[in-house]
PDB file of N, CA and C in Angstrom:
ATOM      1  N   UNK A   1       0.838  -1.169   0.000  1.00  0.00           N
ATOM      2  CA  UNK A   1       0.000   0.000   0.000  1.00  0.00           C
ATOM      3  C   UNK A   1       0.883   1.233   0.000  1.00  0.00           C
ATOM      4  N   UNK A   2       0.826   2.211  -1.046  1.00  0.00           N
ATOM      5  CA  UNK A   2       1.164   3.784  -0.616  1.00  0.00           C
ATOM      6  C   UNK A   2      -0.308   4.732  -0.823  1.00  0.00           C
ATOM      7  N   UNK A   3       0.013   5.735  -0.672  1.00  0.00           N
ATOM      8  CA  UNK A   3      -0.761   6.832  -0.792  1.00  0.00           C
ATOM      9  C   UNK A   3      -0.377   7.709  -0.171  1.00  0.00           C
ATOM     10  N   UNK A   4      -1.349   8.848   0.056  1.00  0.00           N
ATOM     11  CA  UNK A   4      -1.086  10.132   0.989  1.00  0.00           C
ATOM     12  C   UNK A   4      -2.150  10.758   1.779  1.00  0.00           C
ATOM     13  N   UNK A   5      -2.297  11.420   2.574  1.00  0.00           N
ATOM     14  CA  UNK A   5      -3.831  11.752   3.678  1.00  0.00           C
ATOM     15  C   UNK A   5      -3.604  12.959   4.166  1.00  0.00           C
ATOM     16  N   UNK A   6      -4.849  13.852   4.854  1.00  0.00           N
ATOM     17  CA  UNK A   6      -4.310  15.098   5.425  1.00  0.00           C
ATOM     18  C   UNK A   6      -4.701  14.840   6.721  1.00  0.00           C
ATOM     19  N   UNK A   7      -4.280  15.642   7.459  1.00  0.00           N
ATOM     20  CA  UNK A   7      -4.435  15.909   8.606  1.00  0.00           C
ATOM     21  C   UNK A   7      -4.102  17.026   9.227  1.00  0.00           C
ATOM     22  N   UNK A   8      -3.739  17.176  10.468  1.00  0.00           N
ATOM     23  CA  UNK A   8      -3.258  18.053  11.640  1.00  0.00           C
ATOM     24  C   UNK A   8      -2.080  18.381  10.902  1.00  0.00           C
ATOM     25  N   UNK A   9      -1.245  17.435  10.701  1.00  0.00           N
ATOM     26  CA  UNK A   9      -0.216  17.407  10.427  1.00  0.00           C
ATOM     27  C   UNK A   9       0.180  18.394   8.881  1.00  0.00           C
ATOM     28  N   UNK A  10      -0.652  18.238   8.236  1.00  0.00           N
ATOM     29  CA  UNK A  10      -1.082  18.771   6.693  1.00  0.00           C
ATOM     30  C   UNK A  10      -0.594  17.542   6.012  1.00  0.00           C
ATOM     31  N   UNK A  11       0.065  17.581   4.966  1.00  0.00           N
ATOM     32  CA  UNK A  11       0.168  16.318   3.725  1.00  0.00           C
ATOM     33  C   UNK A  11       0.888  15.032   4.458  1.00  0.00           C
ATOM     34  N   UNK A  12       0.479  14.091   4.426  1.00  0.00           N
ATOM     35  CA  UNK A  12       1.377  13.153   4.942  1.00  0.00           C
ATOM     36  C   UNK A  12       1.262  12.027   3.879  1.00  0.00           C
ATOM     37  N   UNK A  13       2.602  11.304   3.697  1.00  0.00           N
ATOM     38  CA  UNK A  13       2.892   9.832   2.458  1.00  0.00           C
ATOM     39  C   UNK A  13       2.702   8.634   3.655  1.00  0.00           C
ATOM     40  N   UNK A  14       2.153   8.059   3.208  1.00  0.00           N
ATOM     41  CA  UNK A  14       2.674   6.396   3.812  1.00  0.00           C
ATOM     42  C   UNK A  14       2.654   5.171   3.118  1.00  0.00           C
ATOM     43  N   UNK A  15       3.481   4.220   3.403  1.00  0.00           N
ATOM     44  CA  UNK A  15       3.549   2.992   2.744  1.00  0.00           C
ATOM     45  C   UNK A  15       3.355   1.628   3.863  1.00  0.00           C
ATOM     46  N   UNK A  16       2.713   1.023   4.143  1.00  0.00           N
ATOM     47  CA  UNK A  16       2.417   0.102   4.460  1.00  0.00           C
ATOM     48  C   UNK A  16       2.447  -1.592   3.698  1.00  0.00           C
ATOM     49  N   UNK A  17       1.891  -2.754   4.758  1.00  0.00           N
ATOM     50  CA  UNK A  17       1.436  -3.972   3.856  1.00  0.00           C
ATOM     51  C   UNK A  17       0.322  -4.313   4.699  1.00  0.00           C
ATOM     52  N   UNK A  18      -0.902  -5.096   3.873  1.00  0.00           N
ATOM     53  CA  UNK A  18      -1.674  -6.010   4.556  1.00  0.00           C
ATOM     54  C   UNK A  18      -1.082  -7.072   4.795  1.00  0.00           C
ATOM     55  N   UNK A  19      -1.142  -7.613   6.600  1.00  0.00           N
ATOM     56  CA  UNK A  19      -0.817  -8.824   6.837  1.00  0.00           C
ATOM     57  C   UNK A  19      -1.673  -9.350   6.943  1.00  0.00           C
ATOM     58  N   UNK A  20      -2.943  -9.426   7.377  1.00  0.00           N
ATOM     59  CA  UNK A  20      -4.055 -10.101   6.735  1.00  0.00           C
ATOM     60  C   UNK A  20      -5.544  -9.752   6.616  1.00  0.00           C
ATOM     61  N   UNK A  21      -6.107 -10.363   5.695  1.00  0.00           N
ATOM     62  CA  UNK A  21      -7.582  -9.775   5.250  1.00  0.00           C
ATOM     63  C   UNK A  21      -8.637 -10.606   5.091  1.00  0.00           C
ATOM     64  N   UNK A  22      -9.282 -10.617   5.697  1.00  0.00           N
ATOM     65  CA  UNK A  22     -10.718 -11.872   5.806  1.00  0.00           C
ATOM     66  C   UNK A  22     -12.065 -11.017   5.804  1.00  0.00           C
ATOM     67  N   UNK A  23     -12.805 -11.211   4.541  1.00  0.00           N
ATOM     68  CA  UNK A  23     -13.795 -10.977   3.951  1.00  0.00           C
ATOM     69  C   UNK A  23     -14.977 -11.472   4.258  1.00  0.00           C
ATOM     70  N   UNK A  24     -15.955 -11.201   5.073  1.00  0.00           N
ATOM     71  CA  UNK A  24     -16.938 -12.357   5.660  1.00  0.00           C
ATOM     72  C   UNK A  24     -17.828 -11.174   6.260  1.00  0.00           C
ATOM     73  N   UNK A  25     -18.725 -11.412   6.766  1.00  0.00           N
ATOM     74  CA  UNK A  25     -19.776 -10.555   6.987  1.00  0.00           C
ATOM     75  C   UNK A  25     -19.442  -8.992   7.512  1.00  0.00           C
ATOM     76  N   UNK A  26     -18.215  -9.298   8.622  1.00  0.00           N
ATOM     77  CA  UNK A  26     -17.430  -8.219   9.114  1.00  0.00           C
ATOM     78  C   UNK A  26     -16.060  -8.645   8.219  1.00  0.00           C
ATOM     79  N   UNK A  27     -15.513  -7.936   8.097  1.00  0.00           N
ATOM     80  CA  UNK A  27     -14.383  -7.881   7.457  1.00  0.00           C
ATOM     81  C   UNK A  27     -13.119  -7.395   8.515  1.00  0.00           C
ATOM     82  N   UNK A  28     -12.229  -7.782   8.114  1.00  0.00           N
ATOM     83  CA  UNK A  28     -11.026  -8.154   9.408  1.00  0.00           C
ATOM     84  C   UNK A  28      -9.887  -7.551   8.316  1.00  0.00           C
ATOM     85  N   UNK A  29      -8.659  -6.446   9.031  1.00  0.00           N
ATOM     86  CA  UNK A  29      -7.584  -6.511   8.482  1.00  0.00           C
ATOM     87  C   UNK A  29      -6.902  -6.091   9.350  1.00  0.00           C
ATOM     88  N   UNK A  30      -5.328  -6.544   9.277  1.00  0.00           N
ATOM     89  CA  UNK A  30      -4.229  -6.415   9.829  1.00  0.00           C
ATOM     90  C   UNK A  30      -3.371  -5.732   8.949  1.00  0.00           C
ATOM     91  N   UNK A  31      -2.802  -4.667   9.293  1.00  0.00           N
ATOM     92  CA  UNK A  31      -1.789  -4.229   8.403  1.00  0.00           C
ATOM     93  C   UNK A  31      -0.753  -3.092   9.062  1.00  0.00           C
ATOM     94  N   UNK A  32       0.327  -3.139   8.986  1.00  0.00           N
ATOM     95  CA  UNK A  32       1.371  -2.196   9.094  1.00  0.00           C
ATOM     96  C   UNK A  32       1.815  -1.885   8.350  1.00  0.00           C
ATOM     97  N   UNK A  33       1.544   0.204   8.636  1.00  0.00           N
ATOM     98  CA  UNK A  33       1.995   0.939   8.368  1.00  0.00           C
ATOM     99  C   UNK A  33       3.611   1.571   8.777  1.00  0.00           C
ATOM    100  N   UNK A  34       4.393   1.365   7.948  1.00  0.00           N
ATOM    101  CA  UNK A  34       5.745   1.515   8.077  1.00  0.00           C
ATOM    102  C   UNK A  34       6.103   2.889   7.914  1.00  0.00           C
ATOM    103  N   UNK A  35       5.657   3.662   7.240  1.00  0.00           N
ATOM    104  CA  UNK A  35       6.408   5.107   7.000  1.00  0.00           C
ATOM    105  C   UNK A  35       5.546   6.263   6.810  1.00  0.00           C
ATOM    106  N   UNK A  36       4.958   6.282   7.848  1.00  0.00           N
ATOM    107  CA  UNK A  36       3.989   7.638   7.773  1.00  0.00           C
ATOM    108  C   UNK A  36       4.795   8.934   8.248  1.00  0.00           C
ATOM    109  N   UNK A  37       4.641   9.844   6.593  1.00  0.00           N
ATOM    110  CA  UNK A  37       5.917  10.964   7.034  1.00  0.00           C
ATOM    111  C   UNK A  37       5.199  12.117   6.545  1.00  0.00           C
ATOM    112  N   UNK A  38       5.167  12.902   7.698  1.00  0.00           N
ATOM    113  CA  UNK A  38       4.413  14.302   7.879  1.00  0.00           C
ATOM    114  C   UNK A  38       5.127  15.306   7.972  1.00  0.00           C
ATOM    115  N   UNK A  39       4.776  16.534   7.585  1.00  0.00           N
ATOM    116  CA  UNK A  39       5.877  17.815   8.015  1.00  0.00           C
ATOM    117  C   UNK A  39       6.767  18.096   9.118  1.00  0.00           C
ATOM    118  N   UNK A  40       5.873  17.271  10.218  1.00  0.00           N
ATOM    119  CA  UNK A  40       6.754  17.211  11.289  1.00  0.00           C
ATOM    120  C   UNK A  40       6.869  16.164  12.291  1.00  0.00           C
ATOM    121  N   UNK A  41       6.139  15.187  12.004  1.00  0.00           N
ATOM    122  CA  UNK A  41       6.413  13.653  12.209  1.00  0.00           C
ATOM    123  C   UNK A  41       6.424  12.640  11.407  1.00  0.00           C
ATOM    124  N   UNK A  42       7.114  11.668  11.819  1.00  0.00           N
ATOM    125  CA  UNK A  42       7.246  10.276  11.018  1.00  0.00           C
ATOM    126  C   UNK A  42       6.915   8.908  12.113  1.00  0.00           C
ATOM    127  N   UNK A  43       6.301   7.956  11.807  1.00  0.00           N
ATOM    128  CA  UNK A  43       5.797   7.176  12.849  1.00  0.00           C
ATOM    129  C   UNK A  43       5.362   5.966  11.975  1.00  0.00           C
ATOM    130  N   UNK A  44       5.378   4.682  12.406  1.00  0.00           N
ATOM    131  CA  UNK A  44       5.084   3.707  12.404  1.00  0.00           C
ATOM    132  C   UNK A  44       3.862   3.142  12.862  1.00  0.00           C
ATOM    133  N   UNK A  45       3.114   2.093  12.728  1.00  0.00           N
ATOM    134  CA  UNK A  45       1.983   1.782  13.100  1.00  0.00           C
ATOM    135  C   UNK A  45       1.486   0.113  12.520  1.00  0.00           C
ATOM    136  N   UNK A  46       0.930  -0.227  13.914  1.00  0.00           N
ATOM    137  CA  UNK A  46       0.378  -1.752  13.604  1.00  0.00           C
ATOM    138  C   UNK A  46      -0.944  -1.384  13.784  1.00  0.00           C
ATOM    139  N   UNK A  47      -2.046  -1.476  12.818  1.00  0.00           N
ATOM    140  CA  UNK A  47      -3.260  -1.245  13.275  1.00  0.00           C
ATOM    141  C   UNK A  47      -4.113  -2.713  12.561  1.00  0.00           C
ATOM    142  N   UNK A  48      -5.514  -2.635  13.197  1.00  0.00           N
ATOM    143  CA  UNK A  48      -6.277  -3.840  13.107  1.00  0.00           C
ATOM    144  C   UNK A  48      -7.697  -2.843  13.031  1.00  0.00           C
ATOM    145  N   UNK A  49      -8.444  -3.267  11.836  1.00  0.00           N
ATOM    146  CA  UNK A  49      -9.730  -2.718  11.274  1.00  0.00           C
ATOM    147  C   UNK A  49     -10.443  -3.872  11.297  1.00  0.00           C
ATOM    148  N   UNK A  50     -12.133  -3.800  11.967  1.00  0.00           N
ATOM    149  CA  UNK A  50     -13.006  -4.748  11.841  1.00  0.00           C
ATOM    150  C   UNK A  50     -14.030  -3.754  10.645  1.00  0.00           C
ATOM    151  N   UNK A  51     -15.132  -4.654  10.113  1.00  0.00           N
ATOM    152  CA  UNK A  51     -16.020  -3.590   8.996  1.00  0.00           C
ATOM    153  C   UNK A  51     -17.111  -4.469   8.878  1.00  0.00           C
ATOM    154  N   UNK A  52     -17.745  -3.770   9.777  1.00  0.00           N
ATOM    155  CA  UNK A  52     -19.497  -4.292   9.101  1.00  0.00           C
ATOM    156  C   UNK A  52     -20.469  -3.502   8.419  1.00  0.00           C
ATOM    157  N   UNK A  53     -20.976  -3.928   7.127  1.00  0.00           N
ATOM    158  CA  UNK A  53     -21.522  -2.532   6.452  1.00  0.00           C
ATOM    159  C   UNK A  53     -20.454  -1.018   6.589  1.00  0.00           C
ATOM    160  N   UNK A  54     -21.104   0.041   6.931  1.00  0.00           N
ATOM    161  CA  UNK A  54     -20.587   1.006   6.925  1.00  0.00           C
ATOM    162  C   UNK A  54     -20.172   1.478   7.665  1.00  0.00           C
ATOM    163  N   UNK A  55     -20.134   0.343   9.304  1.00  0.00           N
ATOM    164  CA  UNK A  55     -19.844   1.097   9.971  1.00  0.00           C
ATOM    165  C   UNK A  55     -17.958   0.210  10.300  1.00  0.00           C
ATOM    166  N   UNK A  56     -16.930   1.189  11.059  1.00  0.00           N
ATOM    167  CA  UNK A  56     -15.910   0.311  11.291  1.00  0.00           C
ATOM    168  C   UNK A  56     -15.289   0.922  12.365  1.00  0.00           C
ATOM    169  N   UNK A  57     -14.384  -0.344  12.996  1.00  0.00           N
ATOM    170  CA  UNK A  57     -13.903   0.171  14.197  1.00  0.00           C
ATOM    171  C   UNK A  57     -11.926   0.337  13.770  1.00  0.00           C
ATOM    172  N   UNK A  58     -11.310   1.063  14.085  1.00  0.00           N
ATOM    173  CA  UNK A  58      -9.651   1.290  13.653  1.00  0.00           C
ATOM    174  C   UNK A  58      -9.096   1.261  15.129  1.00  0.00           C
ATOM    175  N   UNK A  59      -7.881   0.511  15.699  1.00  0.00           N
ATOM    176  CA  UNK A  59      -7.334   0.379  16.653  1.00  0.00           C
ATOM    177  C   UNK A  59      -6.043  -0.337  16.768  1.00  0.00           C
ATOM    178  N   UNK A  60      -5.252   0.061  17.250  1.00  0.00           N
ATOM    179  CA  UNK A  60      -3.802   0.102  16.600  1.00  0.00           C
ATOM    180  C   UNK A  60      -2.625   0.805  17.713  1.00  0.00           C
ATOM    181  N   UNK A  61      -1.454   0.385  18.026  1.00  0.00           N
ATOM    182  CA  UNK A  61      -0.381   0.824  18.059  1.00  0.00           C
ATOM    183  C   UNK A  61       0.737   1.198  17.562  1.00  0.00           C
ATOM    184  N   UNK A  62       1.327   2.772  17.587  1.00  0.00           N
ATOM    185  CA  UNK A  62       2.679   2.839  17.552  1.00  0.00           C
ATOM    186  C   UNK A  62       3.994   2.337  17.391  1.00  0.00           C
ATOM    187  N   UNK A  63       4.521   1.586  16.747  1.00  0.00           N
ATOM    188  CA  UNK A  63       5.538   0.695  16.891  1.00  0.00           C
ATOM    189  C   UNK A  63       6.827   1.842  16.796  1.00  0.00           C
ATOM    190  N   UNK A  64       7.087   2.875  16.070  1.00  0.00           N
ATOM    191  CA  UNK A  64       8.330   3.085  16.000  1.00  0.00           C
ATOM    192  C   UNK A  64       7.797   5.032  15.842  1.00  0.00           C
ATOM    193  N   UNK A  65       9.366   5.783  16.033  1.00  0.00           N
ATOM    194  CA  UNK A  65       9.075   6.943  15.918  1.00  0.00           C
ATOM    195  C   UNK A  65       8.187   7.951  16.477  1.00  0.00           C
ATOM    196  N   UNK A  66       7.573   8.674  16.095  1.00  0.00           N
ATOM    197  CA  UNK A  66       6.412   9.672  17.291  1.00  0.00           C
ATOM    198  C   UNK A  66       5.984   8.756  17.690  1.00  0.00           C
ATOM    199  N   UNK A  67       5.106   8.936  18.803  1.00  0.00           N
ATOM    200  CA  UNK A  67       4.255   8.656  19.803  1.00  0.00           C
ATOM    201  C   UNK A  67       4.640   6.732  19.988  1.00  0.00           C
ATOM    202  N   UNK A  68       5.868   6.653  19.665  1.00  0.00           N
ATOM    203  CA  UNK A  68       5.673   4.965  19.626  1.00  0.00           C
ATOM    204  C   UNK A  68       5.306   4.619  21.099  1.00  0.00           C
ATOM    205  N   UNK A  69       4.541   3.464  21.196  1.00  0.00           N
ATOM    206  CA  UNK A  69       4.071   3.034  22.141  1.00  0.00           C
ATOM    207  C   UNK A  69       2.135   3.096  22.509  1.00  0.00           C
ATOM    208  N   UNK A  70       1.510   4.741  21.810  1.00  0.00           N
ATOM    209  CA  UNK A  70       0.487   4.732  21.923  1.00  0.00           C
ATOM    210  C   UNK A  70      -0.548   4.042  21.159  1.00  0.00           C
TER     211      UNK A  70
END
């Protein structure tokens, strides 16, 4: 995965991978984000997305760089 997003931060790039994805009524993914680089931070991230219909939940830790740990 790359792309780019805004935020607080203003423009930020990141590149990530899905480690895994299961398609089923709720939908399940695992994926780390490796290089999220913002004007004035850069940070890492393991996050885990559930998805039912439209609605979804995102929850995740910090692994490296800003806020690692949260």
């Amino acid at each position: 995965m790359s792309g780019s997003v805004e935020g607080a931060d203003g423009s930020c790039s990141y590149t990530g991978e899905n480690l895994k994805y299961t398609d089923s009524t709720t939908t399940a993914i695992e994926a780390l984000y490796f290089n999220f680089s913002g004007a004035k931070h850069t940070f890492a991230a393991l996050v885990h997305v559930e998805q039912t219909g439209i609605d979804a939940v995102i929850s995740g830790v910090v692994t490296e760089g800003w806020r690692k740990g949260n």
